[in-house]
PDB file of N, CA and C in Angstrom:
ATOM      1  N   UNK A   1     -16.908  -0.919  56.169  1.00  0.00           N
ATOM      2  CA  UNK A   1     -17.541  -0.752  54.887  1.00  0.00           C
ATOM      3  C   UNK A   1     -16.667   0.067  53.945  1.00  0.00           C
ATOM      4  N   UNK A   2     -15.696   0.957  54.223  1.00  0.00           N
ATOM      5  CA  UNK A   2     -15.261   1.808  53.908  1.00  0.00           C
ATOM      6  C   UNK A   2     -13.843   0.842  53.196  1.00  0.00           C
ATOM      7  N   UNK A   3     -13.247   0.006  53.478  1.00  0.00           N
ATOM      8  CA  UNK A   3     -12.266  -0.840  53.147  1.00  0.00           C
ATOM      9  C   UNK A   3     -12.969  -1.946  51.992  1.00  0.00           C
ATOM     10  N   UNK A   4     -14.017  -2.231  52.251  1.00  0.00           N
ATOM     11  CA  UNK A   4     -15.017  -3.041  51.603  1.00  0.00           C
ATOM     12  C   UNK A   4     -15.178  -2.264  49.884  1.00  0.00           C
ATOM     13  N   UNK A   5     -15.436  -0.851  50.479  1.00  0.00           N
ATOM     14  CA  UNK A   5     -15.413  -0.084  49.047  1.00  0.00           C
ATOM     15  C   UNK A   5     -14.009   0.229  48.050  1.00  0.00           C
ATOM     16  N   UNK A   6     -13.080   0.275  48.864  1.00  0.00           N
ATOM     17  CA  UNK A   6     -11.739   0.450  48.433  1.00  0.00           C
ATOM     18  C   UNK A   6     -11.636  -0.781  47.679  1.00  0.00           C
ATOM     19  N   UNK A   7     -11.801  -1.645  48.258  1.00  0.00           N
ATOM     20  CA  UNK A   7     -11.440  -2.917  47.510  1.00  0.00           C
ATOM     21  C   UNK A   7     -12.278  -3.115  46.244  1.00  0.00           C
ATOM     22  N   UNK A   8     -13.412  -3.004  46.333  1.00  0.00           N
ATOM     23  CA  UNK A   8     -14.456  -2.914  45.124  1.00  0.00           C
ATOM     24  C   UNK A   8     -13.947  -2.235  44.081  1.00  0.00           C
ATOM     25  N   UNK A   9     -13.555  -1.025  44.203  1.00  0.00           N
ATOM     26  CA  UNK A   9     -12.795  -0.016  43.300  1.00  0.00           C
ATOM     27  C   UNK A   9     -11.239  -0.277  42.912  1.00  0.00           C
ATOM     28  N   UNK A  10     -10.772  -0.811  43.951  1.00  0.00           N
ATOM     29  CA  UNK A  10      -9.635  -1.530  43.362  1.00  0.00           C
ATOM     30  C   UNK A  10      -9.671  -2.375  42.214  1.00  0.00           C
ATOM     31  N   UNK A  11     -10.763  -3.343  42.534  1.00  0.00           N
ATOM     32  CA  UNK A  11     -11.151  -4.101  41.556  1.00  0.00           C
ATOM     33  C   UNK A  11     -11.572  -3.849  40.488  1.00  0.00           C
ATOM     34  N   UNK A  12     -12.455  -3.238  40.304  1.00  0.00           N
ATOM     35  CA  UNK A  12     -13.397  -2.542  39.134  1.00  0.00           C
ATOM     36  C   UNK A  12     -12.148  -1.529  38.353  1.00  0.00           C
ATOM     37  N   UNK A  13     -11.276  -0.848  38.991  1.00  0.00           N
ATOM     38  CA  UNK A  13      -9.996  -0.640  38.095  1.00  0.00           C
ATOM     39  C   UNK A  13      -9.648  -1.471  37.346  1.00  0.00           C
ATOM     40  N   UNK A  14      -8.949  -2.668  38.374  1.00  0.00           N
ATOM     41  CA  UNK A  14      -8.202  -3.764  37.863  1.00  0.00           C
ATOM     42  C   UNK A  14      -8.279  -4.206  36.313  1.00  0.00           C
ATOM     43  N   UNK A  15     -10.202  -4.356  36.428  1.00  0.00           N
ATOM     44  CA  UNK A  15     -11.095  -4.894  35.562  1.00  0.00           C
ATOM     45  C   UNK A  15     -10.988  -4.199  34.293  1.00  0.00           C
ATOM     46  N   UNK A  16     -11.217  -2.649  34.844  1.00  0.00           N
ATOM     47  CA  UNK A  16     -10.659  -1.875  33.231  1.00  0.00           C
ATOM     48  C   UNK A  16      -9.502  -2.005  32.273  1.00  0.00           C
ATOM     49  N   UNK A  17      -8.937  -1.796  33.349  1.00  0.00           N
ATOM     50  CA  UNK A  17      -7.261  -1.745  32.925  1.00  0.00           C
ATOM     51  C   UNK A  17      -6.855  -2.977  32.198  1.00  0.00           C
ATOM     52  N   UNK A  18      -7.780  -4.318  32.592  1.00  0.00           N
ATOM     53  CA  UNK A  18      -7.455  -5.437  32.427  1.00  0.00           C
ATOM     54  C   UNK A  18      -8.004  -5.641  30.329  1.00  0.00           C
ATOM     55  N   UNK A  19      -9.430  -4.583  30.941  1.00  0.00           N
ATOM     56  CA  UNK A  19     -10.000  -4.889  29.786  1.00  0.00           C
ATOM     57  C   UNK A  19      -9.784  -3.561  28.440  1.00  0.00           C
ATOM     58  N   UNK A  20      -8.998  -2.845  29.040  1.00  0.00           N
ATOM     59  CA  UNK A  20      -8.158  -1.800  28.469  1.00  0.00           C
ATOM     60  C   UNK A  20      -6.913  -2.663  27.354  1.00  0.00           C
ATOM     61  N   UNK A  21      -6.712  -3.505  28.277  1.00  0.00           N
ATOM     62  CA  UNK A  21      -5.162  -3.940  27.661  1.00  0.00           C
ATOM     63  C   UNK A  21      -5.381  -4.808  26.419  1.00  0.00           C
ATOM     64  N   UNK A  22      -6.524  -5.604  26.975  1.00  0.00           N
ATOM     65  CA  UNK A  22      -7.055  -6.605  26.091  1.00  0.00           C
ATOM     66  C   UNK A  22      -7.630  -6.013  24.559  1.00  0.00           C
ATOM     67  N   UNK A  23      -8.316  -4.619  24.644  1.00  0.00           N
ATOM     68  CA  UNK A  23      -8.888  -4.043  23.595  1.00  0.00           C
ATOM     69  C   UNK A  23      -7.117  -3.773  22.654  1.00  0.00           C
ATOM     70  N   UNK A  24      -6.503  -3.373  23.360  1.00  0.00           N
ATOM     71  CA  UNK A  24      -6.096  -2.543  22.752  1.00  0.00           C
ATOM     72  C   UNK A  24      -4.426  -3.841  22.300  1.00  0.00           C
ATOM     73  N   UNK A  25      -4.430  -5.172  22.652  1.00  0.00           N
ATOM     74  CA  UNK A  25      -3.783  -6.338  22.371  1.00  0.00           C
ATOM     75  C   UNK A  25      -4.318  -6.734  20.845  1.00  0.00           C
ATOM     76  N   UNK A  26      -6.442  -6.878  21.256  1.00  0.00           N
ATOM     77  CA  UNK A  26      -6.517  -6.900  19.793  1.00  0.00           C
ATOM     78  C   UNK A  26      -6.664  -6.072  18.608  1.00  0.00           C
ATOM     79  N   UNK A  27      -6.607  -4.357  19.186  1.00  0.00           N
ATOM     80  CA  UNK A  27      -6.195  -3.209  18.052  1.00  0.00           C
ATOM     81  C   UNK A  27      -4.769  -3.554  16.945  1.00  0.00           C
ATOM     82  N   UNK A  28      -3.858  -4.373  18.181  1.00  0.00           N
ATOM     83  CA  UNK A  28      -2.599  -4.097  17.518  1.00  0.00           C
ATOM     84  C   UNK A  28      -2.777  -5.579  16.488  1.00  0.00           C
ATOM     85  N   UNK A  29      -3.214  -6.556  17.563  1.00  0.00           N
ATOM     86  CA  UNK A  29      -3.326  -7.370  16.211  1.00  0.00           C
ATOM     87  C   UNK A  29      -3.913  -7.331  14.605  1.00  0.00           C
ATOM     88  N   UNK A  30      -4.953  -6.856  14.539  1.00  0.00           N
ATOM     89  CA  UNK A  30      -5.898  -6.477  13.076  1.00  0.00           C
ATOM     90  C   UNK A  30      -4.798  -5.564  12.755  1.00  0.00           C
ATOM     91  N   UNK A  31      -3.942  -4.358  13.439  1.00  0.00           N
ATOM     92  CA  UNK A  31      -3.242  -3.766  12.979  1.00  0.00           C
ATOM     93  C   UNK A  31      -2.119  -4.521  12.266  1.00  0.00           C
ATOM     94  N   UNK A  32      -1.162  -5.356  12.593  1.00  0.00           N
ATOM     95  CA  UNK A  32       0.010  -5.767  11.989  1.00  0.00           C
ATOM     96  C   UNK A  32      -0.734  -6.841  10.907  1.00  0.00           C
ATOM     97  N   UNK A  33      -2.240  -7.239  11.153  1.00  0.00           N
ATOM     98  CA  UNK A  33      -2.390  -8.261   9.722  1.00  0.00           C
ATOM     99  C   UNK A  33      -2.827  -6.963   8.564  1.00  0.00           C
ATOM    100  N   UNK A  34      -3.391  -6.344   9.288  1.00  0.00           N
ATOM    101  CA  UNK A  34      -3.232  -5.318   7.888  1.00  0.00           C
ATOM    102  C   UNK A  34      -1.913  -4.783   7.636  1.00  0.00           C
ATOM    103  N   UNK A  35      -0.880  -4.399   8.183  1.00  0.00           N
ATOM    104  CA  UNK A  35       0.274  -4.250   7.632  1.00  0.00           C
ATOM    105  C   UNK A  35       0.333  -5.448   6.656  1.00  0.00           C
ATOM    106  N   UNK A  36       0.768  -6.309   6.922  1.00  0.00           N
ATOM    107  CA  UNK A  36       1.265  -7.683   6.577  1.00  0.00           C
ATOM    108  C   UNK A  36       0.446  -7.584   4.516  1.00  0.00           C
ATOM    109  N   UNK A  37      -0.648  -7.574   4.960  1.00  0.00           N
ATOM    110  CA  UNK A  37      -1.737  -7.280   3.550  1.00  0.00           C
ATOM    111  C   UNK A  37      -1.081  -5.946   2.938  1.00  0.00           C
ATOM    112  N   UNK A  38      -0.640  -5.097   3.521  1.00  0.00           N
ATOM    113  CA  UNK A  38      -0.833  -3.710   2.617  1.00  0.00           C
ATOM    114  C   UNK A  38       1.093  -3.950   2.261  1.00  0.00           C
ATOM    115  N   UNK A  39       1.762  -4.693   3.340  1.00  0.00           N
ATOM    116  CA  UNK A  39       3.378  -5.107   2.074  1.00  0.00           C
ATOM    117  C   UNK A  39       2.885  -6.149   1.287  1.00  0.00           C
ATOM    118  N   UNK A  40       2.151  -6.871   1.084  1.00  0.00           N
ATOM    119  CA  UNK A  40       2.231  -8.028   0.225  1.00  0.00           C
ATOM    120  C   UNK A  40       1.649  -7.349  -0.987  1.00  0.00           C
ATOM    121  N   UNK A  41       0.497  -6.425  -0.977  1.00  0.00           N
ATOM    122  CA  UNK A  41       0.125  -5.732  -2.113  1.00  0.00           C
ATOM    123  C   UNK A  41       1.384  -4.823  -2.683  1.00  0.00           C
ATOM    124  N   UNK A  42       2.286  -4.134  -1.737  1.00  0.00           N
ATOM    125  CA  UNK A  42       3.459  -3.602  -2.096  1.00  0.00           C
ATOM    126  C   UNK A  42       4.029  -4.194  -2.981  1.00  0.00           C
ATOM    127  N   UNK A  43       4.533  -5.488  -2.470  1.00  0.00           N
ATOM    128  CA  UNK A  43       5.394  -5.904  -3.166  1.00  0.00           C
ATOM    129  C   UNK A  43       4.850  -6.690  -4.545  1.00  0.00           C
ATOM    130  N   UNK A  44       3.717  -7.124  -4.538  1.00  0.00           N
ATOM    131  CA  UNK A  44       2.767  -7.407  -5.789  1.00  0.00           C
ATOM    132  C   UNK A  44       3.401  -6.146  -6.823  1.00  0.00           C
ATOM    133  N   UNK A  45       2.308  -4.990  -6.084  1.00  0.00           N
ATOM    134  CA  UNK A  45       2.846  -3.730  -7.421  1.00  0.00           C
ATOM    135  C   UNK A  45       3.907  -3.329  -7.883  1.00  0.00           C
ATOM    136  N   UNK A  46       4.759  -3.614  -6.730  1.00  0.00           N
ATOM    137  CA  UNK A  46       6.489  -3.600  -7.311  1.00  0.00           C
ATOM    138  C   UNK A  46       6.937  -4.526  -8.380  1.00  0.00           C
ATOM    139  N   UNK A  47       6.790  -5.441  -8.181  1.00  0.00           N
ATOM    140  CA  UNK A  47       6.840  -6.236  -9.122  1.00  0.00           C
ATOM    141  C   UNK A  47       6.127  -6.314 -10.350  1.00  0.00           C
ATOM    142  N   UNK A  48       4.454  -5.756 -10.359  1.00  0.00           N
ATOM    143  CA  UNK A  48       3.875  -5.584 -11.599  1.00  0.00           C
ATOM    144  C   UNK A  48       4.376  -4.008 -12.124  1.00  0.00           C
ATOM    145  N   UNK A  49       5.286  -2.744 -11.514  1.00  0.00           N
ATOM    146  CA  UNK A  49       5.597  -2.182 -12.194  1.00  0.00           C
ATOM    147  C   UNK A  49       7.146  -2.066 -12.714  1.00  0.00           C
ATOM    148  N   UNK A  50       7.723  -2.995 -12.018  1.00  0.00           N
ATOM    149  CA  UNK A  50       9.371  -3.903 -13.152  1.00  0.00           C
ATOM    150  C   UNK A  50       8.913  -4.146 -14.077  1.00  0.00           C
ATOM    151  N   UNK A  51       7.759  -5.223 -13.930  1.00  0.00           N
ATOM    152  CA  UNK A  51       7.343  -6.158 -15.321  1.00  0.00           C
ATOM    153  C   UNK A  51       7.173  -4.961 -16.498  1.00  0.00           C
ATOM    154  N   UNK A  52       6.639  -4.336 -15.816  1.00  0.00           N
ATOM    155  CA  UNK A  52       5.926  -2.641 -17.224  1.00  0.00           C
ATOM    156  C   UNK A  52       6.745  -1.786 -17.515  1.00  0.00           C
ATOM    157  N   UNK A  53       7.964  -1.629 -16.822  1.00  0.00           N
ATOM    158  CA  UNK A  53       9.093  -0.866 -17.199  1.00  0.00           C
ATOM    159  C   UNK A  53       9.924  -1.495 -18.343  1.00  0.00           C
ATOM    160  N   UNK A  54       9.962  -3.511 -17.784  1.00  0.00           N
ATOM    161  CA  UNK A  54      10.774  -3.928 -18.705  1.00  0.00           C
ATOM    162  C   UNK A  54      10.174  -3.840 -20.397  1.00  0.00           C
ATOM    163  N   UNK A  55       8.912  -3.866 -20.075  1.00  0.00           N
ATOM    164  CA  UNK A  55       7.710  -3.911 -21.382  1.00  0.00           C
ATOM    165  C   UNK A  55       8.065  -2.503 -22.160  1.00  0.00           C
ATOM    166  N   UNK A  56       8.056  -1.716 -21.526  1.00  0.00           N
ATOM    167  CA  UNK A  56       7.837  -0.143 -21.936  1.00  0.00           C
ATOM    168  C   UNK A  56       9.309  -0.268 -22.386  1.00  0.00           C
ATOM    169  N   UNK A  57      10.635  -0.337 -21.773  1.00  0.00           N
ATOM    170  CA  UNK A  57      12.155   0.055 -22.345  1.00  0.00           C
ATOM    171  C   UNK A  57      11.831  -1.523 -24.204  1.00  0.00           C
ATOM    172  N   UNK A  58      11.610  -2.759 -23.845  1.00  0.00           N
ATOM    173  CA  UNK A  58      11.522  -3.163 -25.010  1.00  0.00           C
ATOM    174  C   UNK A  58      10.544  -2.371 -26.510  1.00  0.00           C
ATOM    175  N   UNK A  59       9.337  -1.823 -25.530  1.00  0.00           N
ATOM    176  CA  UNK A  59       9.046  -1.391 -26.918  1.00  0.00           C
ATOM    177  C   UNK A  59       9.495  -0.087 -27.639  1.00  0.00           C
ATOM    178  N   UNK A  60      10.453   0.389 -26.620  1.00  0.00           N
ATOM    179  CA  UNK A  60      11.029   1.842 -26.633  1.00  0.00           C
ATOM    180  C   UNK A  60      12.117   1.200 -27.851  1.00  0.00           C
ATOM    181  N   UNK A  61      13.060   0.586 -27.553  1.00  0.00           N
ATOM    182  CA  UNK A  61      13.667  -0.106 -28.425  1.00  0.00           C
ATOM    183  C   UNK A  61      12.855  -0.599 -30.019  1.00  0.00           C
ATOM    184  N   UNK A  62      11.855  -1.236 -29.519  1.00  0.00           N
ATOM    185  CA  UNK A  62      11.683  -1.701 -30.934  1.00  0.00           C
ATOM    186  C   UNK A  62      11.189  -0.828 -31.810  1.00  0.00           C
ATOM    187  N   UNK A  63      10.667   0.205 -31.483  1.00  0.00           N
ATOM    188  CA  UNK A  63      10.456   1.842 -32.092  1.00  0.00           C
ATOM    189  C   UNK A  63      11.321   2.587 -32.501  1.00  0.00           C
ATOM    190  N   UNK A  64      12.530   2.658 -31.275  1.00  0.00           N
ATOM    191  CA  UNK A  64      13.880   3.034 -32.012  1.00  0.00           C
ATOM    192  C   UNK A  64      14.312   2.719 -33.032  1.00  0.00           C
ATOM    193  N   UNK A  65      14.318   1.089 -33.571  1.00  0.00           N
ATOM    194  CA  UNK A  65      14.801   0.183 -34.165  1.00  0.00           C
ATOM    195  C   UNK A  65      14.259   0.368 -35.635  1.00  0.00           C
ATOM    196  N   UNK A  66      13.062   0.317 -35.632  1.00  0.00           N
ATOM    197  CA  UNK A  66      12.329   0.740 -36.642  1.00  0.00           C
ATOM    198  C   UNK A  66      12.533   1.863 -37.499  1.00  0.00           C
ATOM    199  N   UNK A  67      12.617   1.886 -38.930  1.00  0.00           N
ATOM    200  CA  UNK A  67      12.861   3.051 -40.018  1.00  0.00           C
ATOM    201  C   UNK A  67      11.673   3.792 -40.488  1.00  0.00           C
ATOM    202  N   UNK A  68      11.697   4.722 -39.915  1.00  0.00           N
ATOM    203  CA  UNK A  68      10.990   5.500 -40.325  1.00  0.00           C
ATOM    204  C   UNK A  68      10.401   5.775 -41.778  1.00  0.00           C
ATOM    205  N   UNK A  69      11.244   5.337 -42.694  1.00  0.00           N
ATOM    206  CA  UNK A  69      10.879   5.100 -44.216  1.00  0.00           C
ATOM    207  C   UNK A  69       9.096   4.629 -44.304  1.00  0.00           C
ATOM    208  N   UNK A  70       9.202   3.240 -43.289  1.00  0.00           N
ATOM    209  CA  UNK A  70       8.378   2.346 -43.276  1.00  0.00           C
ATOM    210  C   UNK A  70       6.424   2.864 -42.930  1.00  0.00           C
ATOM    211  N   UNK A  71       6.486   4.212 -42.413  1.00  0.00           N
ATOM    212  CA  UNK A  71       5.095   4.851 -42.310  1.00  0.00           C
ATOM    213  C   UNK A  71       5.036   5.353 -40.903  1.00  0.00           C
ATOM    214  N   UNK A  72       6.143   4.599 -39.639  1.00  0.00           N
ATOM    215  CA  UNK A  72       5.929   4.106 -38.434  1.00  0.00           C
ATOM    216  C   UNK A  72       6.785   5.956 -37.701  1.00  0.00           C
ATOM    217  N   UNK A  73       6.714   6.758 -36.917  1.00  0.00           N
ATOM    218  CA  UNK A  73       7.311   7.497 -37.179  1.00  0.00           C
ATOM    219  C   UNK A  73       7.336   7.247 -35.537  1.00  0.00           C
ATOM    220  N   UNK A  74       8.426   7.567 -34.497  1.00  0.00           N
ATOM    221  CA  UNK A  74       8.808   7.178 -33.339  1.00  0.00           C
ATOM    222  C   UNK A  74       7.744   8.470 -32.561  1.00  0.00           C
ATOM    223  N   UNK A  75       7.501   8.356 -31.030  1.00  0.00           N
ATOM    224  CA  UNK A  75       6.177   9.012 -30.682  1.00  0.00           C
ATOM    225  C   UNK A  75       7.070   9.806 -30.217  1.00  0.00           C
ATOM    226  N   UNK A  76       6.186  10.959 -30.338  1.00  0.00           N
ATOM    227  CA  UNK A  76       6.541  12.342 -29.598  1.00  0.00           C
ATOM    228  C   UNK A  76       5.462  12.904 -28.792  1.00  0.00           C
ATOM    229  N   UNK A  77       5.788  13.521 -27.360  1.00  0.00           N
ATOM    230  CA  UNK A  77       5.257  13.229 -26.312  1.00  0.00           C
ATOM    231  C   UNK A  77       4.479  15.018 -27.301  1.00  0.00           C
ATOM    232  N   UNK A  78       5.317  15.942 -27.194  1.00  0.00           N
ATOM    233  CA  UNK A  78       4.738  17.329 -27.470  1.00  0.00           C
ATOM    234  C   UNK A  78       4.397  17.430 -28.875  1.00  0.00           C
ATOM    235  N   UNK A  79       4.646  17.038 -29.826  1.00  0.00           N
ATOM    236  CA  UNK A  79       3.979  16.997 -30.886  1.00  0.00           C
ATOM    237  C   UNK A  79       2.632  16.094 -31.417  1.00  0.00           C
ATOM    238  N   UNK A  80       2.729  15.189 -30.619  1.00  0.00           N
ATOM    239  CA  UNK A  80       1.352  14.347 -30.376  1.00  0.00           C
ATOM    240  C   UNK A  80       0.048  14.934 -29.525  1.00  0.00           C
ATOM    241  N   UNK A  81       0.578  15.849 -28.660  1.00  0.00           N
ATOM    242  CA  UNK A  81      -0.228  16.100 -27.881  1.00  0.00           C
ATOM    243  C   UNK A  81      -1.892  16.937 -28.392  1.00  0.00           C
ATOM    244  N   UNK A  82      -3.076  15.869 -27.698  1.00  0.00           N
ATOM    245  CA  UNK A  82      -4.231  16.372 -28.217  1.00  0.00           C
ATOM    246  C   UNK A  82      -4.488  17.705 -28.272  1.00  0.00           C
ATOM    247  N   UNK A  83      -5.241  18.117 -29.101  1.00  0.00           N
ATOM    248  CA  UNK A  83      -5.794  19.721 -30.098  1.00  0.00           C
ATOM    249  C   UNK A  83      -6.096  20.572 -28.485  1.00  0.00           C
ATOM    250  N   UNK A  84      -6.700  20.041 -27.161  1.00  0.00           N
ATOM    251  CA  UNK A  84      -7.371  20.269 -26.166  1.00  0.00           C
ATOM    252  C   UNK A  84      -6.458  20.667 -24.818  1.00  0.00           C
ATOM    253  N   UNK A  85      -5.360  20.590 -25.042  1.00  0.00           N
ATOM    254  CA  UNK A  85      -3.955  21.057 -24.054  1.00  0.00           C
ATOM    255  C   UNK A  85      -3.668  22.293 -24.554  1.00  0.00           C
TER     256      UNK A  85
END
């Protein structure tokens, strides 16, 4: 009986370990599809903040460009700044 139990417990290890591996096969999977999701959003925002840099240096330019004569006076970060700073 005593070999009978060994073996039982052998088993019932086995079983964990088996079902240990398995949990933790599909941890890693959900893990790398969320990687996979959180570079593709990366590289989304990378790309939507090129697009806004290139936006921001053109209108930096076309402000430069502009004569002040005209009413338009180029922005100033500290002299603009609200009454509340």
């Amino acid at each position: 009986m005593n070999q009978s139990d060994n073996k039982n417990e052998a088993y019932n290890m086995q079983d964990d370990l088996q079902n240990q591996v398995i949990d933790l096969q599909m941890n890693l999977a959900h893990l790398e599809v969320t990687v996979e999701r959180l570079d593709e959003v990366i590289a989304r925002q990378d790309k939507d903040i090129q697009t806004l840099q290139r936006q921001l240096q053109l209108i930096y330019k076309q402000i430069e460009g502009q004569d002040t004569d005209n009413g338009i006076a180029p922005f100033d970060v500290i002299a603009d700044r609200p009454p509340h700073y």
